[in-house]
C-alpha atoms as a PDB file:
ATOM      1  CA  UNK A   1       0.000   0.000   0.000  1.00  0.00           C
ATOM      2  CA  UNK A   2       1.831   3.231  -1.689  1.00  0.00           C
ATOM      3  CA  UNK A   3      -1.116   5.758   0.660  1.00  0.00           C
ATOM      4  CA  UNK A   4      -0.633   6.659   3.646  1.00  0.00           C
ATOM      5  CA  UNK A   5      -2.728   9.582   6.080  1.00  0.00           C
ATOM      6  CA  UNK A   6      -1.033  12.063   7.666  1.00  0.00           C
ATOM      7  CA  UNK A   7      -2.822  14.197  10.917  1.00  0.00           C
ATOM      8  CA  UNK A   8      -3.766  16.773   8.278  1.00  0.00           C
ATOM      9  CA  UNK A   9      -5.262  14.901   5.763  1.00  0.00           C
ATOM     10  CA  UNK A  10      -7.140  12.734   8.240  1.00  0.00           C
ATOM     11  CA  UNK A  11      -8.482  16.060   9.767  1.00  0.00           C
ATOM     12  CA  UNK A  12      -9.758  17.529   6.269  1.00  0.00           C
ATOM     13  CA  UNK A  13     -11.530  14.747   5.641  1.00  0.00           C
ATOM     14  CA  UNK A  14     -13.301  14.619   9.086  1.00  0.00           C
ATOM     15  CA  UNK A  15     -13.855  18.607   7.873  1.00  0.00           C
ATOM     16  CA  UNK A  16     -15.569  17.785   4.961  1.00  0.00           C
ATOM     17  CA  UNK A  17     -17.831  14.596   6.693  1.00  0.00           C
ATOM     18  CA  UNK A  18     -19.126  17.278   9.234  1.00  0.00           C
ATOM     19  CA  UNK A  19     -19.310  20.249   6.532  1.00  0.00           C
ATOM     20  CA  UNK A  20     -21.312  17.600   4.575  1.00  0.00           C
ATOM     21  CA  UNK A  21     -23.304  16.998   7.368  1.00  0.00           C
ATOM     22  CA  UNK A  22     -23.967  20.373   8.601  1.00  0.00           C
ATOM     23  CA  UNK A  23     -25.303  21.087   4.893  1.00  0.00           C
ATOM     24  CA  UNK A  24     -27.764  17.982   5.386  1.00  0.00           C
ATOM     25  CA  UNK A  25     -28.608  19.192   8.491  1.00  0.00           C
ATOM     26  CA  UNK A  26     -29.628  22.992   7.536  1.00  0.00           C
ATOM     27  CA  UNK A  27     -32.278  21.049   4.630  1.00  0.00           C
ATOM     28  CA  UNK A  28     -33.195  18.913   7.009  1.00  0.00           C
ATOM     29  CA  UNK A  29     -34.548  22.203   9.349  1.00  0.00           C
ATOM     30  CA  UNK A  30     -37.009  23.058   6.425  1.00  0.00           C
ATOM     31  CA  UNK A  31     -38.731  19.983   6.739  1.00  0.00           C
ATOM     32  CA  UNK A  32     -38.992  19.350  10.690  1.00  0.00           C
ATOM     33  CA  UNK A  33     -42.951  18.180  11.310  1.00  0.00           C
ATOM     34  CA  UNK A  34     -42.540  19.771  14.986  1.00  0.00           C
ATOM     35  CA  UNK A  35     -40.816  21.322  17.979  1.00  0.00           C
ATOM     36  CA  UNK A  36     -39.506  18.201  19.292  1.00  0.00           C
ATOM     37  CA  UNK A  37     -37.890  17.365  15.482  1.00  0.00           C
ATOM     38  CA  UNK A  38     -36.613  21.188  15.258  1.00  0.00           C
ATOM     39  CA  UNK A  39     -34.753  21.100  18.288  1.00  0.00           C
ATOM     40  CA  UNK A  40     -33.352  17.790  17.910  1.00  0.00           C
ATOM     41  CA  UNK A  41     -31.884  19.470  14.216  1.00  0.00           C
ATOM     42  CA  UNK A  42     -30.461  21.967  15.879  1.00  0.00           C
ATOM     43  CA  UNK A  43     -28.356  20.379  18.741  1.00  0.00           C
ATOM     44  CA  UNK A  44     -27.179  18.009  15.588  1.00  0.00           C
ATOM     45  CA  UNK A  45     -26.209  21.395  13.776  1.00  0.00           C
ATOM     46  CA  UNK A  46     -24.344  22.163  17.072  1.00  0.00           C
ATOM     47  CA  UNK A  47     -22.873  19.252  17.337  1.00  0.00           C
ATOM     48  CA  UNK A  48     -21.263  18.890  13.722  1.00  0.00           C
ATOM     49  CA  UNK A  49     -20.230  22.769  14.158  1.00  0.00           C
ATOM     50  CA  UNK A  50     -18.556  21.684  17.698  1.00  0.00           C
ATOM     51  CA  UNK A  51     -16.848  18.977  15.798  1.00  0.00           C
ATOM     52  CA  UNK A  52     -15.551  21.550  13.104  1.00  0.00           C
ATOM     53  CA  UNK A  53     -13.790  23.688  15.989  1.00  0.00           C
ATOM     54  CA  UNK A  54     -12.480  20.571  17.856  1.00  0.00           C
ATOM     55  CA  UNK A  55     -11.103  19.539  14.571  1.00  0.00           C
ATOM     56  CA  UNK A  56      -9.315  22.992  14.379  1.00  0.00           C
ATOM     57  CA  UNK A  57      -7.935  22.749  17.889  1.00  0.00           C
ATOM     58  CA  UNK A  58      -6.392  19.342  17.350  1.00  0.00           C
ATOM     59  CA  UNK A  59      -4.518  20.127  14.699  1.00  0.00           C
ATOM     60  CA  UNK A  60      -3.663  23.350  16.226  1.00  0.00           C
ATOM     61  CA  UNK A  61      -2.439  21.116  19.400  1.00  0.00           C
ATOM     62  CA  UNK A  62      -0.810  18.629  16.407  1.00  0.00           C
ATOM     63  CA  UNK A  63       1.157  21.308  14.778  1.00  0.00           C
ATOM     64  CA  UNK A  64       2.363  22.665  18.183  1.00  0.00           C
ATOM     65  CA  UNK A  65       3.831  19.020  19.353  1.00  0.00           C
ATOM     66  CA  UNK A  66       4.446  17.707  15.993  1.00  0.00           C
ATOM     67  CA  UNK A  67       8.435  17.251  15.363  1.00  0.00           C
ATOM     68  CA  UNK A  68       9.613  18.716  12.013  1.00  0.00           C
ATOM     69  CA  UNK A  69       9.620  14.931  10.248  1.00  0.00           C
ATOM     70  CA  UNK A  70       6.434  13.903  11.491  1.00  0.00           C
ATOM     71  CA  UNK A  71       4.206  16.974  10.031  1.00  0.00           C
ATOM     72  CA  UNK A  72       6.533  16.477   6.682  1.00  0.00           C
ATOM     73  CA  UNK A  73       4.528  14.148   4.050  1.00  0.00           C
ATOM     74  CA  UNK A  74       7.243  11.650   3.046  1.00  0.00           C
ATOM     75  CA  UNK A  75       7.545  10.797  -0.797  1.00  0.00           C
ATOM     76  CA  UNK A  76       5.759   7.736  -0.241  1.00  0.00           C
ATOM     77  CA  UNK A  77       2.630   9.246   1.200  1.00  0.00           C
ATOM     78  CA  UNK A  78       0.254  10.964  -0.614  1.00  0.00           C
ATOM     79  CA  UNK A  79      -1.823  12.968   1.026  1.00  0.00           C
ATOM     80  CA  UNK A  80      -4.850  12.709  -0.408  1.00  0.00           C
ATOM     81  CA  UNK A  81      -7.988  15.232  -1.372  1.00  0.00           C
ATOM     82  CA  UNK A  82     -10.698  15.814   1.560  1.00  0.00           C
ATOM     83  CA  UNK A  83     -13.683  16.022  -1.029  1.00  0.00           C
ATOM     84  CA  UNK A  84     -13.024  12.690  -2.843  1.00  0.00           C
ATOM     85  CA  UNK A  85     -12.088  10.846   0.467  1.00  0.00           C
ATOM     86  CA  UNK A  86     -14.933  12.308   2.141  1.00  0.00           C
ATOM     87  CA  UNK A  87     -17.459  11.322  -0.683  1.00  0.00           C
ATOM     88  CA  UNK A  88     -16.244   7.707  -0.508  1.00  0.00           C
ATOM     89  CA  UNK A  89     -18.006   7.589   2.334  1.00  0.00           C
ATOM     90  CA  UNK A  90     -22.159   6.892   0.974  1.00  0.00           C
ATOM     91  CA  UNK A  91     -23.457   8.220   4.137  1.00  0.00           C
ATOM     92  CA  UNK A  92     -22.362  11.996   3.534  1.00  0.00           C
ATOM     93  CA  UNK A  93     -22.646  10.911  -0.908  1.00  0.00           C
ATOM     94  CA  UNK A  94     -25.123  13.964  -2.307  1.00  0.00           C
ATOM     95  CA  UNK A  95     -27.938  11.236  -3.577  1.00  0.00           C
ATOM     96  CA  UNK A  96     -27.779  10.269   0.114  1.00  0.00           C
ATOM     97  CA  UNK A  97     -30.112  13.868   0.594  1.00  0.00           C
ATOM     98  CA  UNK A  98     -32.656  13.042  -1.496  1.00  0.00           C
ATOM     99  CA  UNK A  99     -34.409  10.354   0.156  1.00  0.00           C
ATOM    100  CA  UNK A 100     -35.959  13.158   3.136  1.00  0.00           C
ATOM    101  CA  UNK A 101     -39.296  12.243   4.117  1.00  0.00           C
ATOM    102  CA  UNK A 102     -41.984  15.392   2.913  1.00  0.00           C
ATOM    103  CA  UNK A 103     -42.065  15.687   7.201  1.00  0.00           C
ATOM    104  CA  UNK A 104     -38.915  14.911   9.449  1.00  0.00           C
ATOM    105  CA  UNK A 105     -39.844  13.676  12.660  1.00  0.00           C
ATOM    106  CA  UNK A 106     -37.560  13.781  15.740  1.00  0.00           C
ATOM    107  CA  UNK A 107     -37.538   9.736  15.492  1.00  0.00           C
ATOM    108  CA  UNK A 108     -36.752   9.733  11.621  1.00  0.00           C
ATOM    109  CA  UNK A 109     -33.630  12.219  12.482  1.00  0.00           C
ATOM    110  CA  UNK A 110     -32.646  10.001  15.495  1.00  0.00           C
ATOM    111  CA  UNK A 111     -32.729   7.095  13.195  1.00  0.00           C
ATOM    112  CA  UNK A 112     -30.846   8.764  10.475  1.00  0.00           C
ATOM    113  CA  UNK A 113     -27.829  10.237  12.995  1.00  0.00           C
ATOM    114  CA  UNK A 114     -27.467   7.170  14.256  1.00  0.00           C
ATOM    115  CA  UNK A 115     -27.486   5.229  11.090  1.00  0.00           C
ATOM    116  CA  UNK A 116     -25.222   8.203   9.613  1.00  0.00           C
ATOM    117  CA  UNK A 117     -22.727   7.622  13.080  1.00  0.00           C
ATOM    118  CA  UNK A 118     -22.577   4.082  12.421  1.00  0.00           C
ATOM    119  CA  UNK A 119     -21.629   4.434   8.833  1.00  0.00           C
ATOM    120  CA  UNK A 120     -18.697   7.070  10.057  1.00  0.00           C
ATOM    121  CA  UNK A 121     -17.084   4.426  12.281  1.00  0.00           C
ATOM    122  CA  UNK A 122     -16.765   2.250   9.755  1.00  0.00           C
ATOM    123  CA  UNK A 123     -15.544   4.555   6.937  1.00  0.00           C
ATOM    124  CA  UNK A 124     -13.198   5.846  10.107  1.00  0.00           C
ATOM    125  CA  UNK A 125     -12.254   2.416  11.052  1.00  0.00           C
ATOM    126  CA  UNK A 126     -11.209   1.395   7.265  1.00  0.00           C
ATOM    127  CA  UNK A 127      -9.360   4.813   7.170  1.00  0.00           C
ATOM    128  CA  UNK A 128      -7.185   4.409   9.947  1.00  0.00           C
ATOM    129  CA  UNK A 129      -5.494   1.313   8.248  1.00  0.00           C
ATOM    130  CA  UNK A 130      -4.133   4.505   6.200  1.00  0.00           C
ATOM    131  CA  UNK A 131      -2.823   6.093   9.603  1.00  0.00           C
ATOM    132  CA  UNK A 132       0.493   4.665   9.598  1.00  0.00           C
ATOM    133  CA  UNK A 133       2.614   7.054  11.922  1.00  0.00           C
ATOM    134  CA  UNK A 134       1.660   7.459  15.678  1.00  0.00           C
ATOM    135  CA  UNK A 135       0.278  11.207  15.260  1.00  0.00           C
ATOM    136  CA  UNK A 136      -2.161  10.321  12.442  1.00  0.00           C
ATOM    137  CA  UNK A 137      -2.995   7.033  14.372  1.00  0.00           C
ATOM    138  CA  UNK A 138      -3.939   9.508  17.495  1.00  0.00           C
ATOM    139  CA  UNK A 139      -5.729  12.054  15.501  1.00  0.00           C
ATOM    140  CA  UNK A 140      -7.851   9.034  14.052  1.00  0.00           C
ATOM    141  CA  UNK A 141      -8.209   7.553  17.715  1.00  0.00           C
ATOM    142  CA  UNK A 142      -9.493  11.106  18.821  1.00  0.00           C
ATOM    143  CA  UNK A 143     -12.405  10.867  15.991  1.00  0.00           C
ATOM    144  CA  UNK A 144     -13.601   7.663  16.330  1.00  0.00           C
ATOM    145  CA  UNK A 145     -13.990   8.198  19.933  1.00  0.00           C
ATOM    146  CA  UNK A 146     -15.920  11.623  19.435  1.00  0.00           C
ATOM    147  CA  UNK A 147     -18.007   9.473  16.829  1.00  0.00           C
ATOM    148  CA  UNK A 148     -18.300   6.690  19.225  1.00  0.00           C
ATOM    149  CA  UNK A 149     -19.608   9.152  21.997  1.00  0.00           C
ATOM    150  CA  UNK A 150     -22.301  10.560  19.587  1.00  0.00           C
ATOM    151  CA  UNK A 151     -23.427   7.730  18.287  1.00  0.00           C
ATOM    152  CA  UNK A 152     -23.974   6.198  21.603  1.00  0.00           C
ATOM    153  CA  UNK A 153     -25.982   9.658  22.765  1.00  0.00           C
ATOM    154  CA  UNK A 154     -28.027   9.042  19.841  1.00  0.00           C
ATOM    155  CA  UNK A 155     -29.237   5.811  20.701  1.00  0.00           C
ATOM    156  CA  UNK A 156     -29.954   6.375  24.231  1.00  0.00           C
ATOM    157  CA  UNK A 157     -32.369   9.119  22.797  1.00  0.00           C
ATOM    158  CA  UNK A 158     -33.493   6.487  20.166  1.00  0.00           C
ATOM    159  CA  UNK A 159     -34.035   3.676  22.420  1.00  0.00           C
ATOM    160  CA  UNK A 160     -37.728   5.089  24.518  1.00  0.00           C
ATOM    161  CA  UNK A 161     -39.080   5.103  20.596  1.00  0.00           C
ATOM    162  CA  UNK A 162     -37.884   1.919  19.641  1.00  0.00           C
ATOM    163  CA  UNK A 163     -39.415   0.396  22.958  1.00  0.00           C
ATOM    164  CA  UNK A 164     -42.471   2.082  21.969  1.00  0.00           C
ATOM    165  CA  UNK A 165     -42.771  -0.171  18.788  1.00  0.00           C
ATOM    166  CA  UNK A 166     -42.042  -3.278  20.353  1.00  0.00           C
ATOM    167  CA  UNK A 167     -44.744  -2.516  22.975  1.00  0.00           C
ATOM    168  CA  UNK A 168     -47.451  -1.382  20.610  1.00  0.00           C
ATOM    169  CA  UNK A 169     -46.701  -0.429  17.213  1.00  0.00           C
ATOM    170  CA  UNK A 170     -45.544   2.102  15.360  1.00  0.00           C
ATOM    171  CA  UNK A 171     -48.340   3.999  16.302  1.00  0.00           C
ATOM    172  CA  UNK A 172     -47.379   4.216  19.637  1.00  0.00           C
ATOM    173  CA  UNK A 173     -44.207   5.023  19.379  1.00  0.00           C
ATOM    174  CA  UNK A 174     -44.862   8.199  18.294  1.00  0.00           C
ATOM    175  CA  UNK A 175     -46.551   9.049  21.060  1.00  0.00           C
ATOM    176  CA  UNK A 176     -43.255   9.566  23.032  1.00  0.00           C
END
């Protein structure tokens, strides 16, 4: 394998998931069906933009610790372009957008973050196998646990709906 990640590259590309997200996010607000869906929208618009800054301040702390060789892309590495990384991911692909229901719910988005947080891990978890050097390999630990952390938030939210259905139906469950 002639590819290899450096901190930098690893970080644009986490950029680009969240900027991709954050665009989803702000069509998604058009369409919430109530309060409960709205708010829900914008803690995950917080959330992305939170990720966005944390991203700058770790490679801000990177570049500030970072010997001279290790922030230097060697000739075998090739560091490689955020957009067309990013996109390999289907979860943030542009024809992911257009399946929005005509009324988001807050269970639909709950079901979509965490389906779109699961998705991440992977593409994050095939990525690191890029991450040779022990900076990159930390900046990719860093993600996947911020990921990790959402994701699990997510489904604790998720799981009083999905109780709802086994109890009674999906009528039910959107009673709560």
């Amino acid at each position: 394998m002639d590819t290899e990640l450096d901190p930098q590259g690893i970080m644009q590309i986490a950029e680009e998931i969240e900027y991709r997200r954050i665009r989803l996010y702000q069509r998604v607000a058009s369409l919430c069906a109530d309060a409960g869906a709205c708010d829900l929208c914008r803690e995950l618009l917080a959330w992305s933009r939170q990720q966005v800054s944390h991203l700058t301040g770790l490679e801000a702390r990177w570049r500030a610790g970072a010997p001279p060789q290790e922030t230097a892309c060697g000739s075998a590495a090739l560091v490689s372009d955020a957009r067309v990384m990013a996109a390999l991911a289907f979860f943030v692909a542009e024809s992911a957008t257009h399946d929005l229901p005509a009324a988001v719910t807050r269970e639909w988005m709950l079901t979509d973050a965490v389906g779109r947080s699961r998705q991440a891990i992977v593409f994050y978890q095939g990525l690191k196998a890029f991450a040779r050097d022990r900076l990159a390999q930390e900046v990719m630990s860093e993600i996947l646990q911020q990921e990790d952390d959402h994701l699990h938030r997510m489904l604790v939210e998720l799981e009083p709906y999905r109780q709802a259905r086994h109890r009674g139906g999906q009528y039910l469950a959107c009673v709560c």
